[in-house]
PDB file of N, CA and C in Angstrom:
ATOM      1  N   UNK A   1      16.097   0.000  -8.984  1.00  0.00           N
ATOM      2  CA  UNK A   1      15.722  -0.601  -7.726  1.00  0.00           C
ATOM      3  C   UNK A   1      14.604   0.209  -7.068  1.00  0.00           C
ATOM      4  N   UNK A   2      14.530   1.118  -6.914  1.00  0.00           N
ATOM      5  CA  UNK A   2      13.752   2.039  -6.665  1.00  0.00           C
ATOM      6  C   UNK A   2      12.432   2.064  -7.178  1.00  0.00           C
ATOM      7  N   UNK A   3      12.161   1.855  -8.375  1.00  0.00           N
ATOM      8  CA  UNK A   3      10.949   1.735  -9.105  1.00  0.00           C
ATOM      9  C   UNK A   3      10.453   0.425  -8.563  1.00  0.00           C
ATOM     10  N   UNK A   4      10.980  -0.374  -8.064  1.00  0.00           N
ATOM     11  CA  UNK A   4      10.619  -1.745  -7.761  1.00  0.00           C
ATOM     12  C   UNK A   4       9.908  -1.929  -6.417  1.00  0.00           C
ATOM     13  N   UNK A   5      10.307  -0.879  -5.360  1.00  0.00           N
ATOM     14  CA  UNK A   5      10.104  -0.952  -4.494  1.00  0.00           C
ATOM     15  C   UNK A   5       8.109  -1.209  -4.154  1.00  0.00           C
ATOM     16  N   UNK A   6       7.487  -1.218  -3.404  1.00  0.00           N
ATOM     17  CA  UNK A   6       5.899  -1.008  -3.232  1.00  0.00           C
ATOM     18  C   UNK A   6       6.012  -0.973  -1.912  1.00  0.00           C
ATOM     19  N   UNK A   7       4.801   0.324  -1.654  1.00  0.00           N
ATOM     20  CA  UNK A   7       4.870   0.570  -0.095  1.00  0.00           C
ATOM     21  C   UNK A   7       2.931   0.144  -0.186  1.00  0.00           C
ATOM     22  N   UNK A   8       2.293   0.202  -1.744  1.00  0.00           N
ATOM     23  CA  UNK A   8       0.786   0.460  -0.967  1.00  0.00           C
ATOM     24  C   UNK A   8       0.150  -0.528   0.255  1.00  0.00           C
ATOM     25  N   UNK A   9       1.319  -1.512   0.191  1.00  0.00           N
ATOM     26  CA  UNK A   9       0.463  -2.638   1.334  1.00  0.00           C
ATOM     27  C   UNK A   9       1.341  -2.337   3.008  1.00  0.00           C
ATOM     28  N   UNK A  10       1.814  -0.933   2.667  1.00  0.00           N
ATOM     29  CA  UNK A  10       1.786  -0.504   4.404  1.00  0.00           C
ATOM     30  C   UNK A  10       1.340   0.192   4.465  1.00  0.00           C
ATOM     31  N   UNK A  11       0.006   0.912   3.529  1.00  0.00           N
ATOM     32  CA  UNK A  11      -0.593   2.309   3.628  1.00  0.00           C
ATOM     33  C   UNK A  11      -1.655   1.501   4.610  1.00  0.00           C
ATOM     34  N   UNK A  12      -1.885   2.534   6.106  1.00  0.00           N
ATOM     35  CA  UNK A  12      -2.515   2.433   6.879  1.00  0.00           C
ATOM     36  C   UNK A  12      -3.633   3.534   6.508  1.00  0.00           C
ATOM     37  N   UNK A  13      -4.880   2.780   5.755  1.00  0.00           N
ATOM     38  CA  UNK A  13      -6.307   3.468   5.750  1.00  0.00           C
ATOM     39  C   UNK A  13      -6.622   4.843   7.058  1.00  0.00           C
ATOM     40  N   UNK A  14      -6.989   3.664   8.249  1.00  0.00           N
ATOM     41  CA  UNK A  14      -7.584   4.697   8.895  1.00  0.00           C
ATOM     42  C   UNK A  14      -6.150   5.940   9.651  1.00  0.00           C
ATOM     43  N   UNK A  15      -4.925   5.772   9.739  1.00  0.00           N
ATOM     44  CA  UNK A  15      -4.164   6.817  10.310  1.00  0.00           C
ATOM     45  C   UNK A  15      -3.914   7.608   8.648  1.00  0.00           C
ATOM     46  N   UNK A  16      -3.995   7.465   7.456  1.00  0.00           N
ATOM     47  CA  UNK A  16      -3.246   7.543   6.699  1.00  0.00           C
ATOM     48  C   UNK A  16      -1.971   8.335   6.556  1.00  0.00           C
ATOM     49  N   UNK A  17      -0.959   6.890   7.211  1.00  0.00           N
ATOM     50  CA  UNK A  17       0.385   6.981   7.216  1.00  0.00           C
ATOM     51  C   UNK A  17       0.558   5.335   6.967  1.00  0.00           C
ATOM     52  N   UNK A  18       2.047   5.514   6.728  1.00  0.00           N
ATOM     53  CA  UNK A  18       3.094   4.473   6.596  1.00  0.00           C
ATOM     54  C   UNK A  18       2.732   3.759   7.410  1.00  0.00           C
ATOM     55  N   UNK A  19       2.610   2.064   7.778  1.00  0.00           N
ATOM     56  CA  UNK A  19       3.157   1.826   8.792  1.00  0.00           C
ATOM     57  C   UNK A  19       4.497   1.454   8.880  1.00  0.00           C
ATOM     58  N   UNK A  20       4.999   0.745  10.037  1.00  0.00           N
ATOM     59  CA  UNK A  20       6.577   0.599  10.606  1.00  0.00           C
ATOM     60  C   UNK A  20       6.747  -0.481   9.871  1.00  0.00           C
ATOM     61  N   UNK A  21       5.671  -1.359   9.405  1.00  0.00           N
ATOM     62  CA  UNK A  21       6.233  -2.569   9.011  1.00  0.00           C
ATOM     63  C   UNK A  21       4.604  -3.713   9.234  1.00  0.00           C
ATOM     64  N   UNK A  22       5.215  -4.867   8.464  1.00  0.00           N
ATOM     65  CA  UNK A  22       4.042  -6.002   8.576  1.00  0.00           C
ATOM     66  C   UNK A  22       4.421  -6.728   9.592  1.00  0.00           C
ATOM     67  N   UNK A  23       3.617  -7.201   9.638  1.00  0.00           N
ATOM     68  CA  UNK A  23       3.726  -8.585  11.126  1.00  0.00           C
ATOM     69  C   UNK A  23       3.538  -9.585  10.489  1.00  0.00           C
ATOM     70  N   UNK A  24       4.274 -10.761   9.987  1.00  0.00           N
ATOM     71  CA  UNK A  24       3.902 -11.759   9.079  1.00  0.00           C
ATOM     72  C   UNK A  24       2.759 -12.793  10.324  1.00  0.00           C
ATOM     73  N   UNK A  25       3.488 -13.169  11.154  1.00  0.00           N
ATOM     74  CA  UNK A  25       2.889 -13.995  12.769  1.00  0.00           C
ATOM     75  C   UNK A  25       1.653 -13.492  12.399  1.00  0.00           C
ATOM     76  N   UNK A  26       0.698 -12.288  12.136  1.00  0.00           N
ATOM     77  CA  UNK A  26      -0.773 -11.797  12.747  1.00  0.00           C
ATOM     78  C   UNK A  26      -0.825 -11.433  11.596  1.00  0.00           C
ATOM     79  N   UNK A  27      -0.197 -11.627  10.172  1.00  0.00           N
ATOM     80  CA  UNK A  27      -0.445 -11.446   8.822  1.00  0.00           C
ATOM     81  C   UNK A  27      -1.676 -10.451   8.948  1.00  0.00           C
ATOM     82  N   UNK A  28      -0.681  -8.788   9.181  1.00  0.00           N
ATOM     83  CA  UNK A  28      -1.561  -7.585   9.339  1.00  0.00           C
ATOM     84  C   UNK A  28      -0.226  -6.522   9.759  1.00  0.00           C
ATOM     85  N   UNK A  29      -0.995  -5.258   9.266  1.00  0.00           N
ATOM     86  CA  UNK A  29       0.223  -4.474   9.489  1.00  0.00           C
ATOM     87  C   UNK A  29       0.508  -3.880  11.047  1.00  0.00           C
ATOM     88  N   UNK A  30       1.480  -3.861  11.359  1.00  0.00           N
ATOM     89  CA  UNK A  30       2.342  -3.047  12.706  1.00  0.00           C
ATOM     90  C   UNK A  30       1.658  -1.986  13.457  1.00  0.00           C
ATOM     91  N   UNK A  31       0.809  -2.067  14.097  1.00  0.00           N
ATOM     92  CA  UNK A  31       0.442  -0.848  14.759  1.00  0.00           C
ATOM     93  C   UNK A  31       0.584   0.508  15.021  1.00  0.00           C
ATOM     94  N   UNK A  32       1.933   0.206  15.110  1.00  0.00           N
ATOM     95  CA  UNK A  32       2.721   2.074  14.909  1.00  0.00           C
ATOM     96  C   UNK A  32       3.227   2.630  13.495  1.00  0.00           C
ATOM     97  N   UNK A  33       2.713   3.658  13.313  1.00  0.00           N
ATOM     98  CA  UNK A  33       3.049   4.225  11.896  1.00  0.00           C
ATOM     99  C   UNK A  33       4.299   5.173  12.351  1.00  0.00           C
ATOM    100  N   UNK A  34       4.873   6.043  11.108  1.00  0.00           N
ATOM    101  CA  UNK A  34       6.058   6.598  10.813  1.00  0.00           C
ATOM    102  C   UNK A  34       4.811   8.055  10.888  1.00  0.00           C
ATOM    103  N   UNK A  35       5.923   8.862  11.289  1.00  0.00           N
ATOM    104  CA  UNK A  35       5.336  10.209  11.737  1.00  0.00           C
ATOM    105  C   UNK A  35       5.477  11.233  10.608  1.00  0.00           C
ATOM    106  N   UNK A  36       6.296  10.795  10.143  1.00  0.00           N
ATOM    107  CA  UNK A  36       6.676  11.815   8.719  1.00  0.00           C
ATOM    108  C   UNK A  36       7.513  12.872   9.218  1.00  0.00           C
ATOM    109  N   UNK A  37       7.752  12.328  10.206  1.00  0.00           N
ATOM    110  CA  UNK A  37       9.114  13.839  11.003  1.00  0.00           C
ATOM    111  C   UNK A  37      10.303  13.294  10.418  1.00  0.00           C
ATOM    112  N   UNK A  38      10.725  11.948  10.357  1.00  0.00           N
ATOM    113  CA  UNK A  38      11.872  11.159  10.132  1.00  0.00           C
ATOM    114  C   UNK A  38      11.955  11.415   8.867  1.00  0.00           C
ATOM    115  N   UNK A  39      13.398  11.746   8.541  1.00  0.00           N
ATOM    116  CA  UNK A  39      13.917  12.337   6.554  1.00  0.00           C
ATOM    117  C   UNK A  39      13.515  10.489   5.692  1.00  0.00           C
ATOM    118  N   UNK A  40      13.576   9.718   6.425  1.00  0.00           N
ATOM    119  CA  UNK A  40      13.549   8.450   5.713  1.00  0.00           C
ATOM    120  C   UNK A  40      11.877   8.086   5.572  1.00  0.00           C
ATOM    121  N   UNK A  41      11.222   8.453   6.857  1.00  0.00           N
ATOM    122  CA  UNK A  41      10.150   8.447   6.182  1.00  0.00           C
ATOM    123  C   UNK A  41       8.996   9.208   5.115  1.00  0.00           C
ATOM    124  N   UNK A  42       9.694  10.407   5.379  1.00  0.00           N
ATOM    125  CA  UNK A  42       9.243  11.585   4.155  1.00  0.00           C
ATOM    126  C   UNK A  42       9.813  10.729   2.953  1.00  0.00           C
ATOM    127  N   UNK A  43      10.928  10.724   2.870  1.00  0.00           N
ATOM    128  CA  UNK A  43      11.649   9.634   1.572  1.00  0.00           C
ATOM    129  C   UNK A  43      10.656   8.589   0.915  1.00  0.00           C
ATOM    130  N   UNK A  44      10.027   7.674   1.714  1.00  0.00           N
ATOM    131  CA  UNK A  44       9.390   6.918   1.282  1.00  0.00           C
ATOM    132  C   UNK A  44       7.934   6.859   1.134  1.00  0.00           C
ATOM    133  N   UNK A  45       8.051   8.177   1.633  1.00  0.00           N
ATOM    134  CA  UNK A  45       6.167   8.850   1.538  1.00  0.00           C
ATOM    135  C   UNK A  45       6.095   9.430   0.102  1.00  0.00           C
ATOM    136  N   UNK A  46       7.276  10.201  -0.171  1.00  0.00           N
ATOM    137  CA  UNK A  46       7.459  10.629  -1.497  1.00  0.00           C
ATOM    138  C   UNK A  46       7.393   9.724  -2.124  1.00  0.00           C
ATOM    139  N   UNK A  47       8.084   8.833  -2.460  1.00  0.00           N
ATOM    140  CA  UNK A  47       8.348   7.813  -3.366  1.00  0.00           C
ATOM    141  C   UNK A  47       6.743   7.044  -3.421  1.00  0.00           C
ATOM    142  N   UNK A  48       6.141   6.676  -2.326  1.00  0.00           N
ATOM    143  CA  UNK A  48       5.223   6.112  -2.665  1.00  0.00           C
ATOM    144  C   UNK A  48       4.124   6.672  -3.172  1.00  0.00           C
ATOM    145  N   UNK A  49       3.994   8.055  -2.939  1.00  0.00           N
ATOM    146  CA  UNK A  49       2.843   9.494  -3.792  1.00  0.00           C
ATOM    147  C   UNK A  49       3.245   9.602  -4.953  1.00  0.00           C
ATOM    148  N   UNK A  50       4.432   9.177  -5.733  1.00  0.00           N
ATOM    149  CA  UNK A  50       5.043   9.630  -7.079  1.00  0.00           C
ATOM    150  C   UNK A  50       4.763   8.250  -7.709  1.00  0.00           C
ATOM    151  N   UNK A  51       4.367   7.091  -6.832  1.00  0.00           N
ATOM    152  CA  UNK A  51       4.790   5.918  -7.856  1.00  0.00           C
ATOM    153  C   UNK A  51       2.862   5.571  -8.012  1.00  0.00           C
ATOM    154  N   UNK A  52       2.454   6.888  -7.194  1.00  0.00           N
ATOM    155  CA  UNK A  52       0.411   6.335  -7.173  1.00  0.00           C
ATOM    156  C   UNK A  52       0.338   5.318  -6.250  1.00  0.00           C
ATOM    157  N   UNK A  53       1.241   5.051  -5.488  1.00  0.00           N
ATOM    158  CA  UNK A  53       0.359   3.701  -5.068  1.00  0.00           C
ATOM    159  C   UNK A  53       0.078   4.190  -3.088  1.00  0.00           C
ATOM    160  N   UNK A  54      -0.319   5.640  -3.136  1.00  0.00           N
ATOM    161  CA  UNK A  54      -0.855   6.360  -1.934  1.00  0.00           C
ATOM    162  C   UNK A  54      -1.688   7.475  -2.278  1.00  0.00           C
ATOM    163  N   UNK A  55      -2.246   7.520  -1.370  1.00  0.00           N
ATOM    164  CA  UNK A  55      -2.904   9.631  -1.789  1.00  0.00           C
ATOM    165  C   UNK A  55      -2.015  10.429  -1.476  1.00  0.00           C
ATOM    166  N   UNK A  56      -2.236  11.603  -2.325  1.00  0.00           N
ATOM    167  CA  UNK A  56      -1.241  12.470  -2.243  1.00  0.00           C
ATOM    168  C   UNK A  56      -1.639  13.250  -0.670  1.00  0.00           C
ATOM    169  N   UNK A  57      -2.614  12.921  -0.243  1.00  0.00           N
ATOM    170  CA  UNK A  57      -3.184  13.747   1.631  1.00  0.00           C
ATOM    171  C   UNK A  57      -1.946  12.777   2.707  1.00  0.00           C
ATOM    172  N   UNK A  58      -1.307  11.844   1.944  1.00  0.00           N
ATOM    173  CA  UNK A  58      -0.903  11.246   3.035  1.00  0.00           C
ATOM    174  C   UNK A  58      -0.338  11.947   4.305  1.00  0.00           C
ATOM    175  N   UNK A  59      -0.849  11.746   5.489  1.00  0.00           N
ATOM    176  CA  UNK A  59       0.065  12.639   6.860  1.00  0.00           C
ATOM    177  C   UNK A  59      -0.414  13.875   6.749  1.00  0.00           C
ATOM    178  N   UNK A  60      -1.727  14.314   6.477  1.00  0.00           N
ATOM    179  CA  UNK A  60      -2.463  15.309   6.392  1.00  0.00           C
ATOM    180  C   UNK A  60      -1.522  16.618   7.396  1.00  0.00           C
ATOM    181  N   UNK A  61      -1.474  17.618   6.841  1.00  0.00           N
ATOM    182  CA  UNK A  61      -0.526  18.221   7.632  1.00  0.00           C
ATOM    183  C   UNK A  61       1.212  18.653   7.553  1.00  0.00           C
ATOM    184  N   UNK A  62       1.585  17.215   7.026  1.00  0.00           N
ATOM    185  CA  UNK A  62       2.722  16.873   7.719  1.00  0.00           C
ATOM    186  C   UNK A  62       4.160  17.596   6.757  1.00  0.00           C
ATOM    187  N   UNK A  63       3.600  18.282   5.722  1.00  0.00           N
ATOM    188  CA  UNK A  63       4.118  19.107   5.007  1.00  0.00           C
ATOM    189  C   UNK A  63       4.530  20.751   5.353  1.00  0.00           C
ATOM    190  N   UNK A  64       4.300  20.606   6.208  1.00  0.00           N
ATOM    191  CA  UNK A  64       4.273  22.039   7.326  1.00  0.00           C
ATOM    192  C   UNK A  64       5.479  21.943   8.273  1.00  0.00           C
ATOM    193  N   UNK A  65       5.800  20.884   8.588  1.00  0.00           N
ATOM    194  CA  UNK A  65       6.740  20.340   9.920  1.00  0.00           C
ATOM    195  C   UNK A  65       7.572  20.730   9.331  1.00  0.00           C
TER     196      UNK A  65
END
């Protein structure tokens, strides 16, 4: 299940982070991204740097926190 998952179509270019989610209504992604403080979103930051389908800079920084 896991392998199945795909995050690259919430990779937010210009913050590069996660976002929270799509907006199907404005078919575009969610304005607010995931901070990478949250264990679930590190979780899925990992997962999405291991599966290639992000840069490994994602959350520039955020490996320090």
């Amino acid at each position: 299940m896991a392998n199945a998952m795909e995050f690259d179509f919430l990779f937010n270019q210009d913050r590069r982070l996660l976002s929270i989610g799509y907006v199907v209504a404005e078919d575009g992604l969610d304005a607010s991204c995931y901070d990478l403080v949250a264990s679930e979103a590190r979780l899925a930051s990992f997962m999405a740097i291991a599966a290639g389908e992000v840069p490994a800079g994602i959350g520039s920084g955020w490996a320090a926190r």
